[in-house]
PDB file of N, CA and C in Angstrom:
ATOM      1  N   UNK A   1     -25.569  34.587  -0.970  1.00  0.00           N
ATOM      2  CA  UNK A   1     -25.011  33.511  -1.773  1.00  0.00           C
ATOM      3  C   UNK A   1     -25.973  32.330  -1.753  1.00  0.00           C
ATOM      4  N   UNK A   2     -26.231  31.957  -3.024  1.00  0.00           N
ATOM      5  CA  UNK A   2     -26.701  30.465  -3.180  1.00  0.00           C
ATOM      6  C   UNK A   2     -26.448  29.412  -2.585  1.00  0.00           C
ATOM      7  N   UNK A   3     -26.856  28.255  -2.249  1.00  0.00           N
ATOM      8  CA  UNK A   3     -26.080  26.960  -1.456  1.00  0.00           C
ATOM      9  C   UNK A   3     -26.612  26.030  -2.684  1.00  0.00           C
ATOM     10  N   UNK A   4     -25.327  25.779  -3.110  1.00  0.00           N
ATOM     11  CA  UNK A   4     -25.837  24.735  -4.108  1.00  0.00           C
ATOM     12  C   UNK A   4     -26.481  23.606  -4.205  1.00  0.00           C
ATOM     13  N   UNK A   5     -26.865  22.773  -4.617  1.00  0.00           N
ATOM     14  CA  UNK A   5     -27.393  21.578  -4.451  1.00  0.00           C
ATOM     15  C   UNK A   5     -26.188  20.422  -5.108  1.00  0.00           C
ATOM     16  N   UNK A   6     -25.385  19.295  -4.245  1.00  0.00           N
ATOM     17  CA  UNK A   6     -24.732  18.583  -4.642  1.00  0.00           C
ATOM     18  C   UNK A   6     -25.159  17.929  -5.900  1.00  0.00           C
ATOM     19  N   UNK A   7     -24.923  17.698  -7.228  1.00  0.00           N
ATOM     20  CA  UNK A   7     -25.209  16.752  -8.046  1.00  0.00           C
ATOM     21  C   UNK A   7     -24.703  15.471  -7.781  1.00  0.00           C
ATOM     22  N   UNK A   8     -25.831  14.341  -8.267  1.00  0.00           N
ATOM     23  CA  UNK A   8     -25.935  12.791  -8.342  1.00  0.00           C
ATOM     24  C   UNK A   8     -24.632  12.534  -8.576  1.00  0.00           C
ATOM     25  N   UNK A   9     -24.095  12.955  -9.712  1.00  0.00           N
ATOM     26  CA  UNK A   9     -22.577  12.387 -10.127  1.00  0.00           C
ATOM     27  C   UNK A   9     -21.512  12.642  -8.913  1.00  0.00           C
ATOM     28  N   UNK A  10     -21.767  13.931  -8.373  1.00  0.00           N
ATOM     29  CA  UNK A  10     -20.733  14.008  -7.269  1.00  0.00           C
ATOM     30  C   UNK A  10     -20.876  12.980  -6.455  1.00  0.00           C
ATOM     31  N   UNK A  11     -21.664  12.852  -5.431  1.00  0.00           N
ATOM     32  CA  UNK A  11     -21.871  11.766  -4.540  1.00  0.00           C
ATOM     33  C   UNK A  11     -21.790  10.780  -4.975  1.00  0.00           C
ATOM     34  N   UNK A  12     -22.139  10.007  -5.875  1.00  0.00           N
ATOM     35  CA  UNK A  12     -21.560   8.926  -6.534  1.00  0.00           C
ATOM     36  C   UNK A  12     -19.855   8.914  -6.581  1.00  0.00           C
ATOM     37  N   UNK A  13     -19.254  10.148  -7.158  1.00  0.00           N
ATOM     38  CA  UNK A  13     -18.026   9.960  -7.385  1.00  0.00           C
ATOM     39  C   UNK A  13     -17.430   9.802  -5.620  1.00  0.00           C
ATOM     40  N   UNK A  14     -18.057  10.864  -5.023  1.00  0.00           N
ATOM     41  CA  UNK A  14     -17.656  10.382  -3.333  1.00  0.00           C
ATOM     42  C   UNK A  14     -17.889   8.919  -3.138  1.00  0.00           C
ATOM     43  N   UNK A  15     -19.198   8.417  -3.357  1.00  0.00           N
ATOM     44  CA  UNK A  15     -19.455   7.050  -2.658  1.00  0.00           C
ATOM     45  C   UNK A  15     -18.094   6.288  -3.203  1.00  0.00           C
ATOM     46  N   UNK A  16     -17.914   6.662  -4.289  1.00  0.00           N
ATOM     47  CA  UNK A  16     -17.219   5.282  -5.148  1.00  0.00           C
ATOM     48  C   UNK A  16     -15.479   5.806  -4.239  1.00  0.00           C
ATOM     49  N   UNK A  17     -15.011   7.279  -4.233  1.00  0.00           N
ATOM     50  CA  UNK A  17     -13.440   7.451  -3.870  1.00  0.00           C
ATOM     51  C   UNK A  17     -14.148   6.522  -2.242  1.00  0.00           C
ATOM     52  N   UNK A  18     -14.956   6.491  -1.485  1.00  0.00           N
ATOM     53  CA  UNK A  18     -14.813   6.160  -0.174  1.00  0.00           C
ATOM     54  C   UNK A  18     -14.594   4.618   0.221  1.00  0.00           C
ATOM     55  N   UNK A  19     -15.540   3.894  -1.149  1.00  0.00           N
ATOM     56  CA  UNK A  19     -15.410   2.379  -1.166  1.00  0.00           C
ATOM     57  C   UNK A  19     -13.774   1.983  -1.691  1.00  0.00           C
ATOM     58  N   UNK A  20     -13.407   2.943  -2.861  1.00  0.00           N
ATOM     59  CA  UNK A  20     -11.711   2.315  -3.394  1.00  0.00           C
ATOM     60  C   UNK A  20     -10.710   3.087  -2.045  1.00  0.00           C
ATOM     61  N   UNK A  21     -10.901   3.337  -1.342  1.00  0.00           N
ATOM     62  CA  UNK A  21     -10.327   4.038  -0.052  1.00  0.00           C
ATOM     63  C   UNK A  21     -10.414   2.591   1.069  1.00  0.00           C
ATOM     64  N   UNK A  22     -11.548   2.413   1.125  1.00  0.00           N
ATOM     65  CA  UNK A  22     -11.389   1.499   2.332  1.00  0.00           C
ATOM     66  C   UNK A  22     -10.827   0.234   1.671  1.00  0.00           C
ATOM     67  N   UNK A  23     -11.107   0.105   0.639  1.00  0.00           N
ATOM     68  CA  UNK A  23     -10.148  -1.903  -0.542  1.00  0.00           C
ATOM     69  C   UNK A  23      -9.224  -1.227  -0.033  1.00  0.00           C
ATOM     70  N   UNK A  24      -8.570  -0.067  -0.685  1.00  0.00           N
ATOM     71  CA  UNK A  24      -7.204  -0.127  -0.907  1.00  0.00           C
ATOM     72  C   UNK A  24      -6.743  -0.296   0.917  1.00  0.00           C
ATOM     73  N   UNK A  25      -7.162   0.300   1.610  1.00  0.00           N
ATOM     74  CA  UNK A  25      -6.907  -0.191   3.260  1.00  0.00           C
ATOM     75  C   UNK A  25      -7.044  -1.585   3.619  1.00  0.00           C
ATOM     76  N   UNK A  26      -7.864  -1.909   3.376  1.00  0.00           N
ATOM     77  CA  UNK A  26      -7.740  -3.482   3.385  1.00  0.00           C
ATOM     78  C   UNK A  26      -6.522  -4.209   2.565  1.00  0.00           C
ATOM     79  N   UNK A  27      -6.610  -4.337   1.340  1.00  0.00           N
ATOM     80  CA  UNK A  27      -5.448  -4.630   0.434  1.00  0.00           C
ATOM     81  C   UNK A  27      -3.718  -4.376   1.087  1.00  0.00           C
ATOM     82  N   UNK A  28      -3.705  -3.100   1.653  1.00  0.00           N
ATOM     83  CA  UNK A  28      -2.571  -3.157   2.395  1.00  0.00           C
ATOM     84  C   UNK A  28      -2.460  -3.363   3.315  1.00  0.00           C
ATOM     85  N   UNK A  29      -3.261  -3.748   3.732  1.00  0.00           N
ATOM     86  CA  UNK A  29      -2.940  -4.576   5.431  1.00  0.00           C
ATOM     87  C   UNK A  29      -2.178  -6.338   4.935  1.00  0.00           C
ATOM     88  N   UNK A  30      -3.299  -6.664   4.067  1.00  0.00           N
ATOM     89  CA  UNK A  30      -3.197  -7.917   3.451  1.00  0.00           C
ATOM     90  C   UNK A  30      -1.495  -8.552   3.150  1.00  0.00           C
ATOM     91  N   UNK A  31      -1.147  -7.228   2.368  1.00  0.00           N
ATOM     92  CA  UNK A  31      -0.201  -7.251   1.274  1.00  0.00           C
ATOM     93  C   UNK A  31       1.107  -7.364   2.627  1.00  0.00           C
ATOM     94  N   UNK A  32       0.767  -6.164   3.781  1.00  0.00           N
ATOM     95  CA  UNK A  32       1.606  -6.173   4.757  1.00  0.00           C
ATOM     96  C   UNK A  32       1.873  -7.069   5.646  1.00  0.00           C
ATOM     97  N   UNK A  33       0.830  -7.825   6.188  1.00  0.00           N
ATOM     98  CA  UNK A  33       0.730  -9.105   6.847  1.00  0.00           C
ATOM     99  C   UNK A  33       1.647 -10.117   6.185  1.00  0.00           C
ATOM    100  N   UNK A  34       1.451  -9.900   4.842  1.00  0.00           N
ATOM    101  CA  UNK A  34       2.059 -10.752   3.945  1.00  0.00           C
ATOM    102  C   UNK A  34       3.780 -10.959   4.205  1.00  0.00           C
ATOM    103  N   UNK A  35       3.965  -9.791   3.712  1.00  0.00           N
ATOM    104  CA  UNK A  35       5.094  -9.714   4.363  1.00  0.00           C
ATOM    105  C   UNK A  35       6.089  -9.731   5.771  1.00  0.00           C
ATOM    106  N   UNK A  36       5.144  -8.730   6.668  1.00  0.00           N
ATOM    107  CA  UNK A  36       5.287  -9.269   7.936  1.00  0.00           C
ATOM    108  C   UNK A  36       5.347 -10.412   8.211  1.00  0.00           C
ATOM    109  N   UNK A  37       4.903 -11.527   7.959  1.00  0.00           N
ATOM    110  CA  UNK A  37       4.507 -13.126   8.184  1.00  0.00           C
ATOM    111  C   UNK A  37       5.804 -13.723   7.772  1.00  0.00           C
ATOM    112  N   UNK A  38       6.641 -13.078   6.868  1.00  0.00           N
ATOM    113  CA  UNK A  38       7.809 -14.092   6.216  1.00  0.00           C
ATOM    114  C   UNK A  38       8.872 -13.457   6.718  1.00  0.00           C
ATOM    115  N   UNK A  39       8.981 -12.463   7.965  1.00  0.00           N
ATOM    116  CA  UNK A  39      10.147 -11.808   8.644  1.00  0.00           C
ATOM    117  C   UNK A  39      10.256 -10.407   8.544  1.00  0.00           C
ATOM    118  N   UNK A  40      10.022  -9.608   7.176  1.00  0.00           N
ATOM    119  CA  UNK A  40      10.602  -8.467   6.703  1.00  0.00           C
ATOM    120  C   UNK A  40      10.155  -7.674   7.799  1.00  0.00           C
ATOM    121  N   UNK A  41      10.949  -6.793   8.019  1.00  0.00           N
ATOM    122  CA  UNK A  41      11.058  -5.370   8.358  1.00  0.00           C
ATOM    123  C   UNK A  41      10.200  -4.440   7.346  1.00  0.00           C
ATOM    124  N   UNK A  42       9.037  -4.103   7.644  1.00  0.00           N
ATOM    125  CA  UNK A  42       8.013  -3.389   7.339  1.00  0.00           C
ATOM    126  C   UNK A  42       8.893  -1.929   7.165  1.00  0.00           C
ATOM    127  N   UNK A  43       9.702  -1.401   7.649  1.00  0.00           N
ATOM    128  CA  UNK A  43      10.083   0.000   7.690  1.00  0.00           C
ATOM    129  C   UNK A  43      11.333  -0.243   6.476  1.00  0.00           C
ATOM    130  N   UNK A  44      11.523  -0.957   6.593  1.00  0.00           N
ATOM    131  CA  UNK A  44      12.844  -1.478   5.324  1.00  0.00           C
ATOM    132  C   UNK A  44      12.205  -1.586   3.832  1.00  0.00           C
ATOM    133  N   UNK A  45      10.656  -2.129   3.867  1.00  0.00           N
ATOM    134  CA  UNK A  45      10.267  -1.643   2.593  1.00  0.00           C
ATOM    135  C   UNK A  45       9.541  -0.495   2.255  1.00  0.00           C
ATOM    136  N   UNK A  46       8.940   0.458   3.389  1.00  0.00           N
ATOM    137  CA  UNK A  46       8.704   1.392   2.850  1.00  0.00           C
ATOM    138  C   UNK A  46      10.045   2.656   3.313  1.00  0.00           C
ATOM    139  N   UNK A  47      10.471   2.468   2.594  1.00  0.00           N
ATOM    140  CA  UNK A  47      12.186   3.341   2.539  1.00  0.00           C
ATOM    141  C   UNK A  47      11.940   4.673   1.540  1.00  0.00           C
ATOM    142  N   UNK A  48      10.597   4.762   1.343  1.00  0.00           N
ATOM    143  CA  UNK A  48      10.666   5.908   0.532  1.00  0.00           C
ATOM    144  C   UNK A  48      11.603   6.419  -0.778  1.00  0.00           C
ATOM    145  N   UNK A  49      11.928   5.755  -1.404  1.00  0.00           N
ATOM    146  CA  UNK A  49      12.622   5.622  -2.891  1.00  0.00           C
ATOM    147  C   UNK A  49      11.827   6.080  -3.705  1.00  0.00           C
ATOM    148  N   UNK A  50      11.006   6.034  -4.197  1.00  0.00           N
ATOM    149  CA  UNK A  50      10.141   5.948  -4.839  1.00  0.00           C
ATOM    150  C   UNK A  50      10.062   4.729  -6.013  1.00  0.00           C
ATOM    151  N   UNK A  51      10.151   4.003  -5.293  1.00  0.00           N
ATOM    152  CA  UNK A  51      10.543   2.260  -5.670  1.00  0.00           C
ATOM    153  C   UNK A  51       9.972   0.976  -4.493  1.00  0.00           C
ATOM    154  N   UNK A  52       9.586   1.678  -3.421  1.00  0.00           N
ATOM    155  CA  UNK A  52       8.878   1.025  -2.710  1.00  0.00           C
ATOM    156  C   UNK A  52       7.793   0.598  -2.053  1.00  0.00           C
ATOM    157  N   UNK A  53       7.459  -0.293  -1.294  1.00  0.00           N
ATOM    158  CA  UNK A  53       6.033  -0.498  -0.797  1.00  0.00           C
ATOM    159  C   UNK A  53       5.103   0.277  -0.652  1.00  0.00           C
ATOM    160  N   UNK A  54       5.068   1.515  -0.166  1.00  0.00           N
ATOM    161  CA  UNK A  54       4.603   2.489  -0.070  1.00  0.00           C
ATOM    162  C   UNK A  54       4.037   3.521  -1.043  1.00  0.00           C
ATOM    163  N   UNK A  55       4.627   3.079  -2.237  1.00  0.00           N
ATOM    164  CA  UNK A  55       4.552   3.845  -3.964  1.00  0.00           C
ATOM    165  C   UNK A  55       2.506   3.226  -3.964  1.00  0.00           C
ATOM    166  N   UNK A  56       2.733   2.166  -4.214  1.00  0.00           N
ATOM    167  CA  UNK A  56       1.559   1.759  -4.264  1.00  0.00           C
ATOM    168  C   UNK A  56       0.457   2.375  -3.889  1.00  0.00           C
ATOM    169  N   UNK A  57       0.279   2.487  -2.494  1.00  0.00           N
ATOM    170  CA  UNK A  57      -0.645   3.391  -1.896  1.00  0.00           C
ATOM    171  C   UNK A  57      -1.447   4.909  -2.628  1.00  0.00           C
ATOM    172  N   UNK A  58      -0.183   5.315  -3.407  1.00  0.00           N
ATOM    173  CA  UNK A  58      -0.079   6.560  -4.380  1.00  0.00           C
ATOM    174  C   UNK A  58      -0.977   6.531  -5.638  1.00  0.00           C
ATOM    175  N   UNK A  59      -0.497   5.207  -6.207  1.00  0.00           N
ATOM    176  CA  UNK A  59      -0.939   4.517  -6.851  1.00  0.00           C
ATOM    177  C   UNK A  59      -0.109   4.470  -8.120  1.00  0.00           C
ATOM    178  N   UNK A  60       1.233   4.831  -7.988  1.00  0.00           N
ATOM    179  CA  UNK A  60       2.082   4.163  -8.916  1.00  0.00           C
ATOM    180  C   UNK A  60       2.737   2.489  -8.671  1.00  0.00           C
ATOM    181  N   UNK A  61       2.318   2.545  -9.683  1.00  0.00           N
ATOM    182  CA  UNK A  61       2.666   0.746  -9.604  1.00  0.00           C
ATOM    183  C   UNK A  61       4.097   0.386  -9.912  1.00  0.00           C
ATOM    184  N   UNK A  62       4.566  -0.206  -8.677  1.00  0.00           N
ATOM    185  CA  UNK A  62       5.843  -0.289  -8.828  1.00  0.00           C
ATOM    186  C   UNK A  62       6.023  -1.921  -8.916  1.00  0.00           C
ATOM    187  N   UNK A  63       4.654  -2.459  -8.778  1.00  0.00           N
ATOM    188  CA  UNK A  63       4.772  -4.311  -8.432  1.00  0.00           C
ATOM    189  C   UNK A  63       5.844  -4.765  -8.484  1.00  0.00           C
ATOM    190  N   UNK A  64       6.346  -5.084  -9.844  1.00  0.00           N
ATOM    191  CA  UNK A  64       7.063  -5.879 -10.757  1.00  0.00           C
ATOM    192  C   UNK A  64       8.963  -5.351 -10.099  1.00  0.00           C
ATOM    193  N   UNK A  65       8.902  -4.037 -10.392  1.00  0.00           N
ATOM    194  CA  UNK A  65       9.932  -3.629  -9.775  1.00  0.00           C
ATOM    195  C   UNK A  65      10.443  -3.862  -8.289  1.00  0.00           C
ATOM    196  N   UNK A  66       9.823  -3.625  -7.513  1.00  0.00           N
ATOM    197  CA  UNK A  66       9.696  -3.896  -5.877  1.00  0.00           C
ATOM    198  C   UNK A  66       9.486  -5.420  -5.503  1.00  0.00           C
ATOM    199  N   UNK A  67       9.080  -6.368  -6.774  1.00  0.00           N
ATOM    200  CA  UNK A  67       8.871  -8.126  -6.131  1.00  0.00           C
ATOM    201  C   UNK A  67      10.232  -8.679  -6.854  1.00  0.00           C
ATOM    202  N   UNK A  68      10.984  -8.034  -8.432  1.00  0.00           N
ATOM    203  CA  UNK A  68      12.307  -8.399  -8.746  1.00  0.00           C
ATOM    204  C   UNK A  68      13.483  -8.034  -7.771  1.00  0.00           C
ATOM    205  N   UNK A  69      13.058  -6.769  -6.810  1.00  0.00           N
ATOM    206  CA  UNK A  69      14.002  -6.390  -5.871  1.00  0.00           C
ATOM    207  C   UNK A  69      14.274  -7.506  -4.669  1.00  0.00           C
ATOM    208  N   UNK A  70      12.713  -7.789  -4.036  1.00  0.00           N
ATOM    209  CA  UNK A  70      12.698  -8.527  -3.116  1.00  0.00           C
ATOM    210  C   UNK A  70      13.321 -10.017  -3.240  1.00  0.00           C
ATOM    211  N   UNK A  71      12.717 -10.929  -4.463  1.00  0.00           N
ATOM    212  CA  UNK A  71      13.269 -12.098  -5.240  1.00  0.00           C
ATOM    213  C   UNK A  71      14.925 -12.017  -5.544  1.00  0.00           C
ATOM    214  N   UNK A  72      15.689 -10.861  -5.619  1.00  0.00           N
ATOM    215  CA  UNK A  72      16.925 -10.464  -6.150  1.00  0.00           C
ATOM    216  C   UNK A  72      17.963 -11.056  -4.602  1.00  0.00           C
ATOM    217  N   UNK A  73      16.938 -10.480  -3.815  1.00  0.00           N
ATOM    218  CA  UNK A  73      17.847 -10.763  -2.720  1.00  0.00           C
ATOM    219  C   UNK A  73      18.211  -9.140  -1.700  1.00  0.00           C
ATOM    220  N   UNK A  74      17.625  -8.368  -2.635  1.00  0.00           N
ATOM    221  CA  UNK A  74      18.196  -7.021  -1.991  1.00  0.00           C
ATOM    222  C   UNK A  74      17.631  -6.394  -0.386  1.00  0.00           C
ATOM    223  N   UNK A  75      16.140  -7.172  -0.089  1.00  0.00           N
ATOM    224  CA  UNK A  75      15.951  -7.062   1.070  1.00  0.00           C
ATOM    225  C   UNK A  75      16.022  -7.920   2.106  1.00  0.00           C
ATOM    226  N   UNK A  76      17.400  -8.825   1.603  1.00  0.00           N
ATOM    227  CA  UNK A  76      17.591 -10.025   2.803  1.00  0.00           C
ATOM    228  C   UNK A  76      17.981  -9.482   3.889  1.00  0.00           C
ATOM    229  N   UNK A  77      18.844  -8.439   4.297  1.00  0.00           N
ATOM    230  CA  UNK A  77      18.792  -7.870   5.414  1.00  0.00           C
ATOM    231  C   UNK A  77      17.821  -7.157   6.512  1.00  0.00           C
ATOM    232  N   UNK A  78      16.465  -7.112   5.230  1.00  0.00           N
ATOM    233  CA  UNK A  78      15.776  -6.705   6.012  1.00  0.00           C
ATOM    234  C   UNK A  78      14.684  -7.932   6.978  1.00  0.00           C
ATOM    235  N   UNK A  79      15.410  -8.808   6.794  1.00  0.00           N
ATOM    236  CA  UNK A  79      14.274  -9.945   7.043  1.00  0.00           C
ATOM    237  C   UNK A  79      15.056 -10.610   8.654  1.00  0.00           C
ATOM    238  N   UNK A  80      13.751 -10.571   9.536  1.00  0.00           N
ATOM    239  CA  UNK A  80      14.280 -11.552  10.875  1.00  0.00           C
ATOM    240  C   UNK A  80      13.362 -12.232  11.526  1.00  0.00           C
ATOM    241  N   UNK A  81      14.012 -13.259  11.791  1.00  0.00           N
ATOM    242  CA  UNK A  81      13.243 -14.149  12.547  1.00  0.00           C
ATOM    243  C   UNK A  81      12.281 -13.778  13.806  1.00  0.00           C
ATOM    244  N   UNK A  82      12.587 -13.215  14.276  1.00  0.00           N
ATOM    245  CA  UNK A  82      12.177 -12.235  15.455  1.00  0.00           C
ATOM    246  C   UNK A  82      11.037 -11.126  15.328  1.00  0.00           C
ATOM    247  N   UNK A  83      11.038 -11.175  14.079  1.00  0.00           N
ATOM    248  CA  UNK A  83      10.211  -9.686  13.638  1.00  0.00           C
ATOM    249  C   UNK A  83       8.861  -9.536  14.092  1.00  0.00           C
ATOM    250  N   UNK A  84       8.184  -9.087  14.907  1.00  0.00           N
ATOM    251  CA  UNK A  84       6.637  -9.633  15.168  1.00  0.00           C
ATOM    252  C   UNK A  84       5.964  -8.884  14.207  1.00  0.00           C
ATOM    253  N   UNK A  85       4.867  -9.173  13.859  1.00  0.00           N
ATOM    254  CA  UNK A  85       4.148  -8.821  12.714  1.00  0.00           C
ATOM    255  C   UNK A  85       2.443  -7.805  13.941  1.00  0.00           C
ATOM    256  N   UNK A  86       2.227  -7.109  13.322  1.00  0.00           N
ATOM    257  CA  UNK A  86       1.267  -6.349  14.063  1.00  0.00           C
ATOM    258  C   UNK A  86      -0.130  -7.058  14.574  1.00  0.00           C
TER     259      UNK A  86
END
């Protein structure tokens, strides 16, 4: 059997999935801190709905939906004073 030779475009397309891999890791730390910082229960928004914090990561965009939820009031229970943030 042959051993192929990787083409330019591949490795490029690697370099580029490895750089939007590590933003998007950064970005959710950010986004999480964020939240962490104002009380929430981190496990309360990623609840797996497919409506929550965690959608993102996927890369369905749930923004708009998941910040009218939060603004609505629906994750006031998830929020405490106490909460330490990581």
């Amino acid at each position: 059997m042959k051993i192929p030779k990787v083409p330019l475009y591949i490795k490029e397309k690697m370099h580029k999935l490895a750089k939007l891999s590590q933003q998007a890791v950064e970005l959710e730390s950010e986004i999480s801190e964020w939240f962490c910082a104002k009380g929430f229960d981190e496990d309360a928004l990623r609840c797996g709905n497919g409506a929550s914090l965690e959608e993102l990561i996927y890369g369905n965009d749930v923004t708009d939906e998941f910040c009218t939820r939060i603004e609505s009031g629906e994750f006031d229970d998830a929020v405490s004073p106490f909460k330490c943030c990581r």
